[in-house]
PDB file of N, CA and C in Angstrom:
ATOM      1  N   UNK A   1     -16.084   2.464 -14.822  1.00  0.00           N
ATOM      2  CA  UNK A   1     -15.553   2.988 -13.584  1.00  0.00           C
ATOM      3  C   UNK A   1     -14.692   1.934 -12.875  1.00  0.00           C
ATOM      4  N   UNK A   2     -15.496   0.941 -13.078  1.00  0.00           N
ATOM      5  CA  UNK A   2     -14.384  -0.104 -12.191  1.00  0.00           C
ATOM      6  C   UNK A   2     -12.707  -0.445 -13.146  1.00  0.00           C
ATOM      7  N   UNK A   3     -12.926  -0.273 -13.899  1.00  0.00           N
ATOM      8  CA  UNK A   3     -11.474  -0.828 -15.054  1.00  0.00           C
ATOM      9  C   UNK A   3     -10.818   0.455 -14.510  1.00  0.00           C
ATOM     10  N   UNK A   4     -11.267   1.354 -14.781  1.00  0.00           N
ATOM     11  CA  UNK A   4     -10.689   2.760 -14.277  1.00  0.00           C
ATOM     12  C   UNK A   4      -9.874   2.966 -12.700  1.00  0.00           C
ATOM     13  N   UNK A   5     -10.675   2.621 -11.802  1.00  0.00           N
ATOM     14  CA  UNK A   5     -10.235   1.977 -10.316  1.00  0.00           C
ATOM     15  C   UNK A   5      -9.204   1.008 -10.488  1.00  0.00           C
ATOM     16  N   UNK A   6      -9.568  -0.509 -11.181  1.00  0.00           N
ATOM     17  CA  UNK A   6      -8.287  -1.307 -11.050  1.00  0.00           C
ATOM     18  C   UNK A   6      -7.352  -0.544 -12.212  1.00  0.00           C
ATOM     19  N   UNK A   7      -7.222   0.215 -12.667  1.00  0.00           N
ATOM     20  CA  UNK A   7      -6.161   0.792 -13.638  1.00  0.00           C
ATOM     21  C   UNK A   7      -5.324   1.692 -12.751  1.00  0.00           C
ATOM     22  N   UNK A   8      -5.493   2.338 -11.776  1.00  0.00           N
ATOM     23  CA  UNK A   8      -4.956   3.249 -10.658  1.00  0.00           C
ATOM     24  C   UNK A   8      -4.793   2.309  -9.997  1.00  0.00           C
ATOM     25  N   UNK A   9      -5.160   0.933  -8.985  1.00  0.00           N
ATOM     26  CA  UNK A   9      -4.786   0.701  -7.807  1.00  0.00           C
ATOM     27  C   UNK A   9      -3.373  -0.065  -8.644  1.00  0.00           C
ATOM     28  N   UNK A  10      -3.579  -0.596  -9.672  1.00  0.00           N
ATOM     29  CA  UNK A  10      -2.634  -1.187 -10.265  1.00  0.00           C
ATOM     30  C   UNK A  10      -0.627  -0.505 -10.334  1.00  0.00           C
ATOM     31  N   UNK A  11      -1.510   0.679  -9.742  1.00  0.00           N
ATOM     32  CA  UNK A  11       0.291   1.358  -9.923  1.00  0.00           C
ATOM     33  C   UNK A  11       0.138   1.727  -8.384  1.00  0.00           C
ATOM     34  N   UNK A  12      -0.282   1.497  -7.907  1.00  0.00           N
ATOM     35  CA  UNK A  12       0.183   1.446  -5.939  1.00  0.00           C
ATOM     36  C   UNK A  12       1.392   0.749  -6.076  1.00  0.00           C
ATOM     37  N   UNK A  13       1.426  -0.455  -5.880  1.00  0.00           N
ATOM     38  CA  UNK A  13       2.451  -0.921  -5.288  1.00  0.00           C
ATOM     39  C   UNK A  13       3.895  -1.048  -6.282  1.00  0.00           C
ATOM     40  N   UNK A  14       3.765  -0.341  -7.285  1.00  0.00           N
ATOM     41  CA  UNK A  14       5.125  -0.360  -8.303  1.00  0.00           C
ATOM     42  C   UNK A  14       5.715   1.337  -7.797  1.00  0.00           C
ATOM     43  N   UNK A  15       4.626   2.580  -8.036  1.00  0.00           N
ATOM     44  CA  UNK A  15       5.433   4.125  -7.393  1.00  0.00           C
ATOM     45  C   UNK A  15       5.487   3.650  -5.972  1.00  0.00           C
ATOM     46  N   UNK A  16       5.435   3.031  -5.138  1.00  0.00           N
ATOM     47  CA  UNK A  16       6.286   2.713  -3.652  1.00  0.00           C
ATOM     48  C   UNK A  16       6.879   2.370  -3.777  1.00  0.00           C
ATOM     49  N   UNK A  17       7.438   1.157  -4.896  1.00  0.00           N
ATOM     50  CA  UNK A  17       9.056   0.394  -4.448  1.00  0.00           C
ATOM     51  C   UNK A  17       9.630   1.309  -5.369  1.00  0.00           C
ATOM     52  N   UNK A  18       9.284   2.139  -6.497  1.00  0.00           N
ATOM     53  CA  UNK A  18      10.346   3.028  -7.153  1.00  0.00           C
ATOM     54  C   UNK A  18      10.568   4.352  -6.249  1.00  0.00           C
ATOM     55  N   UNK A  19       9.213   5.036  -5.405  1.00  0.00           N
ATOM     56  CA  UNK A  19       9.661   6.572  -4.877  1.00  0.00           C
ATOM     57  C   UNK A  19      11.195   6.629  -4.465  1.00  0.00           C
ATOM     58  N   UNK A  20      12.018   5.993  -3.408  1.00  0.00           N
ATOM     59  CA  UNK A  20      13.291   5.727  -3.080  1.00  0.00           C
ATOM     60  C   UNK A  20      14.083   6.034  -4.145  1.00  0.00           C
ATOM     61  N   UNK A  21      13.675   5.853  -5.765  1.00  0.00           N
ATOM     62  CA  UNK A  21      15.005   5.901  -6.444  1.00  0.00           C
ATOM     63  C   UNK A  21      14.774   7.186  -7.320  1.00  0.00           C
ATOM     64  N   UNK A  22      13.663   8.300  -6.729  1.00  0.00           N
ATOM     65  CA  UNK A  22      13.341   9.060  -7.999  1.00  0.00           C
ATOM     66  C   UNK A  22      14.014  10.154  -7.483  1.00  0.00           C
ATOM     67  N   UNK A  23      15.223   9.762  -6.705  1.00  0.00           N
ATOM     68  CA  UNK A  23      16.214  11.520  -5.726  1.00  0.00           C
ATOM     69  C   UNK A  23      15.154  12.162  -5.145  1.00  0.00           C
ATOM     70  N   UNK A  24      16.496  12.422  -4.567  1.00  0.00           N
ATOM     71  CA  UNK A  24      16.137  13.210  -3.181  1.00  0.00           C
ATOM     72  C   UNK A  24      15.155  14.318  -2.902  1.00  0.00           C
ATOM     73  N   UNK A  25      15.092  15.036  -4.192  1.00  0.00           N
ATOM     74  CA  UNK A  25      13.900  16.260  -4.174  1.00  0.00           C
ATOM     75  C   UNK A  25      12.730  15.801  -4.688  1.00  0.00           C
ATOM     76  N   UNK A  26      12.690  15.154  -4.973  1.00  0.00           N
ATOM     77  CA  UNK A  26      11.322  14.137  -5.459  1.00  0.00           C
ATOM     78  C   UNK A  26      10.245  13.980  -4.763  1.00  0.00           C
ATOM     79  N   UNK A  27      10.629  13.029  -3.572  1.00  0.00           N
ATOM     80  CA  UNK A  27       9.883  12.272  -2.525  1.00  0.00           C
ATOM     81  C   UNK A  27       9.874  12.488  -1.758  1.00  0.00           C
ATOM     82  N   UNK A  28      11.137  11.829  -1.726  1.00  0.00           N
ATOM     83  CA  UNK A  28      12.048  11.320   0.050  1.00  0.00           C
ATOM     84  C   UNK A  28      11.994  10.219   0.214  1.00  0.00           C
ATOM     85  N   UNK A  29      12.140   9.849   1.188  1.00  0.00           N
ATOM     86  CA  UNK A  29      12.376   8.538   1.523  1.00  0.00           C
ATOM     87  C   UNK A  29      11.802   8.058   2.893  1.00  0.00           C
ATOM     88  N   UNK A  30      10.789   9.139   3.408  1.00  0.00           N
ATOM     89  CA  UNK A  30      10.249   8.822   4.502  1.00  0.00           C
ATOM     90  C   UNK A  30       8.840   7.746   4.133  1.00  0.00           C
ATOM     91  N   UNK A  31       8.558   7.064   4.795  1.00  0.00           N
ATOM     92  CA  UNK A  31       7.532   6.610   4.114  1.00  0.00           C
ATOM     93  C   UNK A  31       5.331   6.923   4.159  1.00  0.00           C
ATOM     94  N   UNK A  32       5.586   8.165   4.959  1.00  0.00           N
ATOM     95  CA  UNK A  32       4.425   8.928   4.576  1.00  0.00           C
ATOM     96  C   UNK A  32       4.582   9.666   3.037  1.00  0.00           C
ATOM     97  N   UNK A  33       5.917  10.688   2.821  1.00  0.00           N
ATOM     98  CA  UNK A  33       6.078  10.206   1.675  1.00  0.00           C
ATOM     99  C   UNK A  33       6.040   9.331   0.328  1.00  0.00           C
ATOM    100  N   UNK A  34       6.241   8.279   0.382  1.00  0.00           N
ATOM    101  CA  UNK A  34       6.378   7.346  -0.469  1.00  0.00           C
ATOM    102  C   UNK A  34       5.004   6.922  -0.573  1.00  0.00           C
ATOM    103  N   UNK A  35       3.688   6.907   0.916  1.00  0.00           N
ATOM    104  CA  UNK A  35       2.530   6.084   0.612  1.00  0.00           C
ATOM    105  C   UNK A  35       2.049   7.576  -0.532  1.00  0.00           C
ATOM    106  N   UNK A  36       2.056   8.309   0.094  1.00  0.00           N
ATOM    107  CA  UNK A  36       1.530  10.315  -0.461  1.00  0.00           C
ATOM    108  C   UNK A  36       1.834   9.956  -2.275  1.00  0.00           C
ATOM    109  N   UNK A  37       2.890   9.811  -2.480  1.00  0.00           N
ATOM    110  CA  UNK A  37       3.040   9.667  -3.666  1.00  0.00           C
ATOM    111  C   UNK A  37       2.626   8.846  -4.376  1.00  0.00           C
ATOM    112  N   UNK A  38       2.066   7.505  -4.160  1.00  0.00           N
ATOM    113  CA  UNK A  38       1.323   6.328  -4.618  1.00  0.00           C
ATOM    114  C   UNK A  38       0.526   6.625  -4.538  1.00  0.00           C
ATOM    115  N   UNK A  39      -0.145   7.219  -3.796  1.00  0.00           N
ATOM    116  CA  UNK A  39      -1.740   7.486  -3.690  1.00  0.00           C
ATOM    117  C   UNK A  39      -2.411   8.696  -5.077  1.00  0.00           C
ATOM    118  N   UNK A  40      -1.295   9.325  -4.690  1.00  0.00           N
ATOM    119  CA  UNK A  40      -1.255  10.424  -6.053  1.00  0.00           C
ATOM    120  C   UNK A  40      -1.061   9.717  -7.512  1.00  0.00           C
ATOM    121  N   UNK A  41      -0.085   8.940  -7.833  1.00  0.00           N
ATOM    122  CA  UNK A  41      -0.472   8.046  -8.437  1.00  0.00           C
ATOM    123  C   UNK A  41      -1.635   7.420  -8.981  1.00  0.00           C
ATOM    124  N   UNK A  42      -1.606   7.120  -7.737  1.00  0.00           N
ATOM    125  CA  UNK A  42      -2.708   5.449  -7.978  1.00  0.00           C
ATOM    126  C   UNK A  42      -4.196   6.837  -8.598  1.00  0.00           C
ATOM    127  N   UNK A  43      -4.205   7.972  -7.935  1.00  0.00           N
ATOM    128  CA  UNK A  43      -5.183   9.064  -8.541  1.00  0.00           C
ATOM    129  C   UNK A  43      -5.455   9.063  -9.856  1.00  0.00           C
ATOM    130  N   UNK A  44      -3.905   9.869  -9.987  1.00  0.00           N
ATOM    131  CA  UNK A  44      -3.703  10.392 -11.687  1.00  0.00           C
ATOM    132  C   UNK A  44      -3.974   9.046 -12.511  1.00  0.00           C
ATOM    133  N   UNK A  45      -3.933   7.727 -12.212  1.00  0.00           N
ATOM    134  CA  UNK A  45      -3.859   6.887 -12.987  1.00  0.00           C
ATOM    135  C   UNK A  45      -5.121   6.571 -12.895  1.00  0.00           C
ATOM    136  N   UNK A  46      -5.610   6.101 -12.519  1.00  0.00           N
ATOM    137  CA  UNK A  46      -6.945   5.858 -11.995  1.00  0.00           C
ATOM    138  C   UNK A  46      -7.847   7.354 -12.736  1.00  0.00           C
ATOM    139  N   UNK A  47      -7.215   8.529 -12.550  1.00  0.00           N
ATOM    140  CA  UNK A  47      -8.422   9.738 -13.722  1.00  0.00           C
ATOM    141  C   UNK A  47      -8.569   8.857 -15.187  1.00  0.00           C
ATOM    142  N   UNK A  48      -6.564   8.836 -15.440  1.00  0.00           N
ATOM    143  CA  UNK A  48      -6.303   8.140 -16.968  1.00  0.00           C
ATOM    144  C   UNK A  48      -7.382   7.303 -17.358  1.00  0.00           C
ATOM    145  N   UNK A  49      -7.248   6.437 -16.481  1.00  0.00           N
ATOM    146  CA  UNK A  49      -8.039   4.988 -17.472  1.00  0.00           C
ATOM    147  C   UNK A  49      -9.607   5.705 -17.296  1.00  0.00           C
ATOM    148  N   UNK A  50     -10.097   6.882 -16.656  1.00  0.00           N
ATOM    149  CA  UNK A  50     -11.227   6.975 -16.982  1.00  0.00           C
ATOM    150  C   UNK A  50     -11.182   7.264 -18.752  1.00  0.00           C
ATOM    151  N   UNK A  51     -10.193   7.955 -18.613  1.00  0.00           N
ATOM    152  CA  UNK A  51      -9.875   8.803 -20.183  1.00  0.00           C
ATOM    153  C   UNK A  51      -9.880   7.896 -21.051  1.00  0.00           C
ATOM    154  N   UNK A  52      -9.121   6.741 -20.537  1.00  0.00           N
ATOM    155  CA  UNK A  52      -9.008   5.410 -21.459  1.00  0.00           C
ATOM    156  C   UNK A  52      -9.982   4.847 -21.427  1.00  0.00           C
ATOM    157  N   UNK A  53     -10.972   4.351 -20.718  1.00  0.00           N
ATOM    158  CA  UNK A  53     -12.062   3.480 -21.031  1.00  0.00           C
ATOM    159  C   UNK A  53     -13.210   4.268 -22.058  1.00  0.00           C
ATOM    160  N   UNK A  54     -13.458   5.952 -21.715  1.00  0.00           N
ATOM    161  CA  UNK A  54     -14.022   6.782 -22.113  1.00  0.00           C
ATOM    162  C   UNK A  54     -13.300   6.560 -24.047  1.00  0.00           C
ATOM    163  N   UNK A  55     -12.061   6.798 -24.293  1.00  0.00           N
ATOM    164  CA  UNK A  55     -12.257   6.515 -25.789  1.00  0.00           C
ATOM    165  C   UNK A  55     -12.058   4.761 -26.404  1.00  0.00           C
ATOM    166  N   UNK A  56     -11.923   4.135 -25.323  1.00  0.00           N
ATOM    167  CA  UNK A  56     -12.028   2.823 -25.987  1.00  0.00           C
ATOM    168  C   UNK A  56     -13.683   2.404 -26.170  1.00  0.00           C
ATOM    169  N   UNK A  57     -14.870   3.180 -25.414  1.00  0.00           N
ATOM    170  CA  UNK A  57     -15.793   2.921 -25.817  1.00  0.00           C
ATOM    171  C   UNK A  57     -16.454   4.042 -27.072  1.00  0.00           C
ATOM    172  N   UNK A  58     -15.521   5.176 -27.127  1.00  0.00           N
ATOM    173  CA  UNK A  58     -16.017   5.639 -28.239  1.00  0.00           C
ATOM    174  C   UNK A  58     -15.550   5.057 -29.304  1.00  0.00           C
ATOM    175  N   UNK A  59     -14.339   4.375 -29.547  1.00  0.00           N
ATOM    176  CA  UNK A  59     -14.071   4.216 -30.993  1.00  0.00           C
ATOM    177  C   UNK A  59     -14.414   2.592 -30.546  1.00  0.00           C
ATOM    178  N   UNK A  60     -14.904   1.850 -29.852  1.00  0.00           N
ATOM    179  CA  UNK A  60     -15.327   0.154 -30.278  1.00  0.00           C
ATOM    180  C   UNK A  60     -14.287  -0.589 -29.926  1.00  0.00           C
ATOM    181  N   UNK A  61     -13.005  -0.214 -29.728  1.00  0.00           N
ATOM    182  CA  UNK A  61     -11.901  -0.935 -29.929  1.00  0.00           C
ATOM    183  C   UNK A  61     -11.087  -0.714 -28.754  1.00  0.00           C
ATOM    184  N   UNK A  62      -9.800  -1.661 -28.215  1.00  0.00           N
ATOM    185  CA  UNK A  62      -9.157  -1.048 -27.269  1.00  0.00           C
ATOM    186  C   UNK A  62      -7.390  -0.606 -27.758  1.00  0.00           C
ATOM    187  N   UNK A  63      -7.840  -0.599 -29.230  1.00  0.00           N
ATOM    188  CA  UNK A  63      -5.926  -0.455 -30.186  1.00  0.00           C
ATOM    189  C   UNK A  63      -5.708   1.201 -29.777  1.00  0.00           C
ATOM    190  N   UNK A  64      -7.066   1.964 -29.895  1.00  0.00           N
ATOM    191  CA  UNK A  64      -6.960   3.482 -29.396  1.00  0.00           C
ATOM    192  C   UNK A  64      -6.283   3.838 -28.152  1.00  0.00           C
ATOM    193  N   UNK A  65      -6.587   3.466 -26.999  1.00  0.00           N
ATOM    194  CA  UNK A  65      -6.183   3.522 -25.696  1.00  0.00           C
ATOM    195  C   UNK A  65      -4.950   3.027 -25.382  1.00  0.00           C
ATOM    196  N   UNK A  66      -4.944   1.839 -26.213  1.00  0.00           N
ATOM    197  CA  UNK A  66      -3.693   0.788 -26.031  1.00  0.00           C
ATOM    198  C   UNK A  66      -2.072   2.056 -26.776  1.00  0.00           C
ATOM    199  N   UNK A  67      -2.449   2.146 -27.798  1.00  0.00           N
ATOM    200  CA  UNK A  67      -1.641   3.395 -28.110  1.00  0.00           C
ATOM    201  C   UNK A  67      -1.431   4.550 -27.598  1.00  0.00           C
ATOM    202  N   UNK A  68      -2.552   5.450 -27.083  1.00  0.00           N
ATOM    203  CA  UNK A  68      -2.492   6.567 -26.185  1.00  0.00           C
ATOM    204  C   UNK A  68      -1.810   6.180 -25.007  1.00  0.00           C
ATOM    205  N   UNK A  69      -1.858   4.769 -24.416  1.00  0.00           N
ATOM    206  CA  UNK A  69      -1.219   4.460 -22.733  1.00  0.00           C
ATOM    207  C   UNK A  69       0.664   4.394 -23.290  1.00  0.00           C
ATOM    208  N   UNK A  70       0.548   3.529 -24.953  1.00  0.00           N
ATOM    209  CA  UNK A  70       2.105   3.193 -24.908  1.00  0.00           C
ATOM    210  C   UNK A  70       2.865   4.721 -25.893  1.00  0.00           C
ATOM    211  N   UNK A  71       1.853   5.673 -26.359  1.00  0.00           N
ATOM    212  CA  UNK A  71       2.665   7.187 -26.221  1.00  0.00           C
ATOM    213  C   UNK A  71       3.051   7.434 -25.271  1.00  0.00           C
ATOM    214  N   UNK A  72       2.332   7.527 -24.032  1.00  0.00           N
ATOM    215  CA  UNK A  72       2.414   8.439 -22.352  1.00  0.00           C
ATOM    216  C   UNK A  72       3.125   7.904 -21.738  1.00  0.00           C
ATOM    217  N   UNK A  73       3.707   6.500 -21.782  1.00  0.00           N
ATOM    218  CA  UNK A  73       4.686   6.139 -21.046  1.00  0.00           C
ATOM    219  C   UNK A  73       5.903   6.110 -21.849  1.00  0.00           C
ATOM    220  N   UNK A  74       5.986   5.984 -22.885  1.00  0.00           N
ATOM    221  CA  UNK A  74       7.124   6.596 -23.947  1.00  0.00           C
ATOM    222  C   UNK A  74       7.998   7.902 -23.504  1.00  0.00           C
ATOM    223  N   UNK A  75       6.742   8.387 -23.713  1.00  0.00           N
ATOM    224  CA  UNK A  75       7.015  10.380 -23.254  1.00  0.00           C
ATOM    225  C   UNK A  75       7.423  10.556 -22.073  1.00  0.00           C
ATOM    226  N   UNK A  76       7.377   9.826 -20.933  1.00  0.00           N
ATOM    227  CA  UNK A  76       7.427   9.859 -19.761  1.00  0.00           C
ATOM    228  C   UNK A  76       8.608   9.103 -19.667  1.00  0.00           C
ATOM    229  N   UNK A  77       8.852   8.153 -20.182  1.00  0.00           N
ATOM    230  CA  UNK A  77      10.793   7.764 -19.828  1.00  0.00           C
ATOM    231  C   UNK A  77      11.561   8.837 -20.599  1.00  0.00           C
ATOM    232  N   UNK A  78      11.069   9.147 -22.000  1.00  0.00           N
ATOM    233  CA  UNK A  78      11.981  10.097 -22.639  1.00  0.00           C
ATOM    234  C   UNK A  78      12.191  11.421 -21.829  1.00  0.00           C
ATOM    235  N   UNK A  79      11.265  11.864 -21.124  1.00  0.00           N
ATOM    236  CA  UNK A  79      11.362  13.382 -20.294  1.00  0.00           C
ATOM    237  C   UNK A  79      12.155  12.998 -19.106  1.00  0.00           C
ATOM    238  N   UNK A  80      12.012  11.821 -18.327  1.00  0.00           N
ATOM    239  CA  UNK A  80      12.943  11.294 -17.566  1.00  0.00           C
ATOM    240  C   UNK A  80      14.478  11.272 -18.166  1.00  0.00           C
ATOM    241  N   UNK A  81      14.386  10.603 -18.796  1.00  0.00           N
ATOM    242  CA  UNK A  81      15.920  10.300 -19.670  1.00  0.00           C
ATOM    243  C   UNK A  81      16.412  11.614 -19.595  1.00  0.00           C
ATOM    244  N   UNK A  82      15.676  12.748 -20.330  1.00  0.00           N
ATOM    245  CA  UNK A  82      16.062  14.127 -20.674  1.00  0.00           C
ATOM    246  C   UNK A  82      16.628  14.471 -19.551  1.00  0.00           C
ATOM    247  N   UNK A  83      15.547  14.641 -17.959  1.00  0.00           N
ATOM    248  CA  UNK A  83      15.976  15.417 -17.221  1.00  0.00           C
ATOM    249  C   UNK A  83      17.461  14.851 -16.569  1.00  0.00           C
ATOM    250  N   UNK A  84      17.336  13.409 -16.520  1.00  0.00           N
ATOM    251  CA  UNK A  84      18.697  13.193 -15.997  1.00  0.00           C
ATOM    252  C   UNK A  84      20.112  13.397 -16.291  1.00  0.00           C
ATOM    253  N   UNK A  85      20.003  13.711 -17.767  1.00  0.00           N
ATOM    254  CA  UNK A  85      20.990  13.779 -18.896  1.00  0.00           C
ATOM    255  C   UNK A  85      21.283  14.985 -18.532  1.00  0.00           C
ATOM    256  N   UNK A  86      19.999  16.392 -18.430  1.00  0.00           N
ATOM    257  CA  UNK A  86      20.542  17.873 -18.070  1.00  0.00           C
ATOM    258  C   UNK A  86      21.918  18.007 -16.783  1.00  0.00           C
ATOM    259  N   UNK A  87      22.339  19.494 -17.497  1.00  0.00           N
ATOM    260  CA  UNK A  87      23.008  19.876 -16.442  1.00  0.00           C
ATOM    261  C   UNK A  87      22.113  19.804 -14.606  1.00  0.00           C
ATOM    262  N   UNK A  88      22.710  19.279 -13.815  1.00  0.00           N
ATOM    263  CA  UNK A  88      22.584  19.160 -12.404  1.00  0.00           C
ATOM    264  C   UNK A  88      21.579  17.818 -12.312  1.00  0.00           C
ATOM    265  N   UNK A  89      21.321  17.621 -13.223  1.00  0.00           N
ATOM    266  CA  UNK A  89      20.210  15.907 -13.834  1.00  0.00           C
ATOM    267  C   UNK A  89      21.100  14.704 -12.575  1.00  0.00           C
ATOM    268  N   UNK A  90      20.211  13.997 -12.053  1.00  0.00           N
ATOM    269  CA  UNK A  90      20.664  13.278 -11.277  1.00  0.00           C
ATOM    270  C   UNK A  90      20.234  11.491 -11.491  1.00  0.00           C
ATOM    271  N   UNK A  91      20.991  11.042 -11.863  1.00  0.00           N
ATOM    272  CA  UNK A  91      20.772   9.738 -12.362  1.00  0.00           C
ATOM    273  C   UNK A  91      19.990   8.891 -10.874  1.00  0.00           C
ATOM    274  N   UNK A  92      19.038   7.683 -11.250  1.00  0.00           N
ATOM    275  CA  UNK A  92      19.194   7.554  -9.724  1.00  0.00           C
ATOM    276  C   UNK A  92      20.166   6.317  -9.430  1.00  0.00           C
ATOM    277  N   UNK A  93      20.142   6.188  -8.306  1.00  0.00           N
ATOM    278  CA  UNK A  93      21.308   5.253  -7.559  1.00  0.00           C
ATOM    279  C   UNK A  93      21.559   3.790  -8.118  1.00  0.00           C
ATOM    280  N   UNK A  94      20.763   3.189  -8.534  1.00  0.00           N
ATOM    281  CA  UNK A  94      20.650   1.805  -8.869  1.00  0.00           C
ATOM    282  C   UNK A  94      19.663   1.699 -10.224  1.00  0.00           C
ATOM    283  N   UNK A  95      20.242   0.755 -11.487  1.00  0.00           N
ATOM    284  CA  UNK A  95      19.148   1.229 -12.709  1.00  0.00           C
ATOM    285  C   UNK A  95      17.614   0.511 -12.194  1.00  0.00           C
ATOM    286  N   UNK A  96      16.762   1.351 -12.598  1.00  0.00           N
ATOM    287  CA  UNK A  96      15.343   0.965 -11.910  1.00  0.00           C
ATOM    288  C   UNK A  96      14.963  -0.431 -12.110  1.00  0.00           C
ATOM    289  N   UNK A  97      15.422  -1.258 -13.105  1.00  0.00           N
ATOM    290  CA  UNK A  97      15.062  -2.525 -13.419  1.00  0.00           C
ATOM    291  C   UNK A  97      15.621  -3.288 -12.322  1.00  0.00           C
ATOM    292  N   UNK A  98      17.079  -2.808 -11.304  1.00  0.00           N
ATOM    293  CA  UNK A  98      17.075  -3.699 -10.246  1.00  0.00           C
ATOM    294  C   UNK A  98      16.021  -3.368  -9.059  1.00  0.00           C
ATOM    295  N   UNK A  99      15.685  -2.459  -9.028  1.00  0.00           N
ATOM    296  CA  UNK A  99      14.457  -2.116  -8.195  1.00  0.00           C
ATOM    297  C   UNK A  99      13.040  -3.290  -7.961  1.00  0.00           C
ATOM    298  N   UNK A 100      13.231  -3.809  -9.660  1.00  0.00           N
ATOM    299  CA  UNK A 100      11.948  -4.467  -9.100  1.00  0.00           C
ATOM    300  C   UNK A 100      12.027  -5.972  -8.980  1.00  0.00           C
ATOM    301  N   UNK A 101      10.758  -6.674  -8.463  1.00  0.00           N
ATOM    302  CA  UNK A 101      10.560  -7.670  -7.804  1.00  0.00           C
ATOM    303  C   UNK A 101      11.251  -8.788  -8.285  1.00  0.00           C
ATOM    304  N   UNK A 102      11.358  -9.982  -7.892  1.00  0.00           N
ATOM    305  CA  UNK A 102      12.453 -10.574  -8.485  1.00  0.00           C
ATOM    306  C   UNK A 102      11.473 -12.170  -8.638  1.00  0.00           C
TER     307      UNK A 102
END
């Protein structure tokens, strides 16, 4: 439970400095917004690593989880990539790598 907890609080403070760049229908840019969406986050991520700790102790190992986390974030830039590429797809403003901390 606790790996699970620091596995969610761990993405607080990265979906706040990105909400700003995920357009306009996304978020927003207000920042009840932006905390709303980290928190949701920091949730869904925080269920994950239950999921993840749950099969890294079934199979003994952590190569299982470690793979299931680097599919889901795979899948998750590629569906990004996709949607921006579609017709009305909106790139965001600045590439996200200048977004972060320096």
């Amino acid at each position: 439970m606790v790996t699970a907890a620091a596995f969610g609080l761990w993405h607080l403070l990265p979906t706040y400095r990105l909400a700003p760049g995920m357009g306009p229908g996304a978020v927003g840019s207000s920042r009840v917004r932006r905390v709303g969406a980290s928190v949701a986050a920091a949730l869904v991520t925080g269920l994950a690593g239950m999921g993840f700790t749950a099969l890294r102790e079934r199979s003994g190992s952590v190569v299982a989880p470690w793979i299931l986390h680097a599919a889901a974030n795979s899948g998750a830039y590629l569906l990004s990539r996709a949607a921006w590429r579609s017709p009305g797809g909106q790139a965001p403003a600045r590439p996200i790598a200048a977004s972060a901390p320096r």
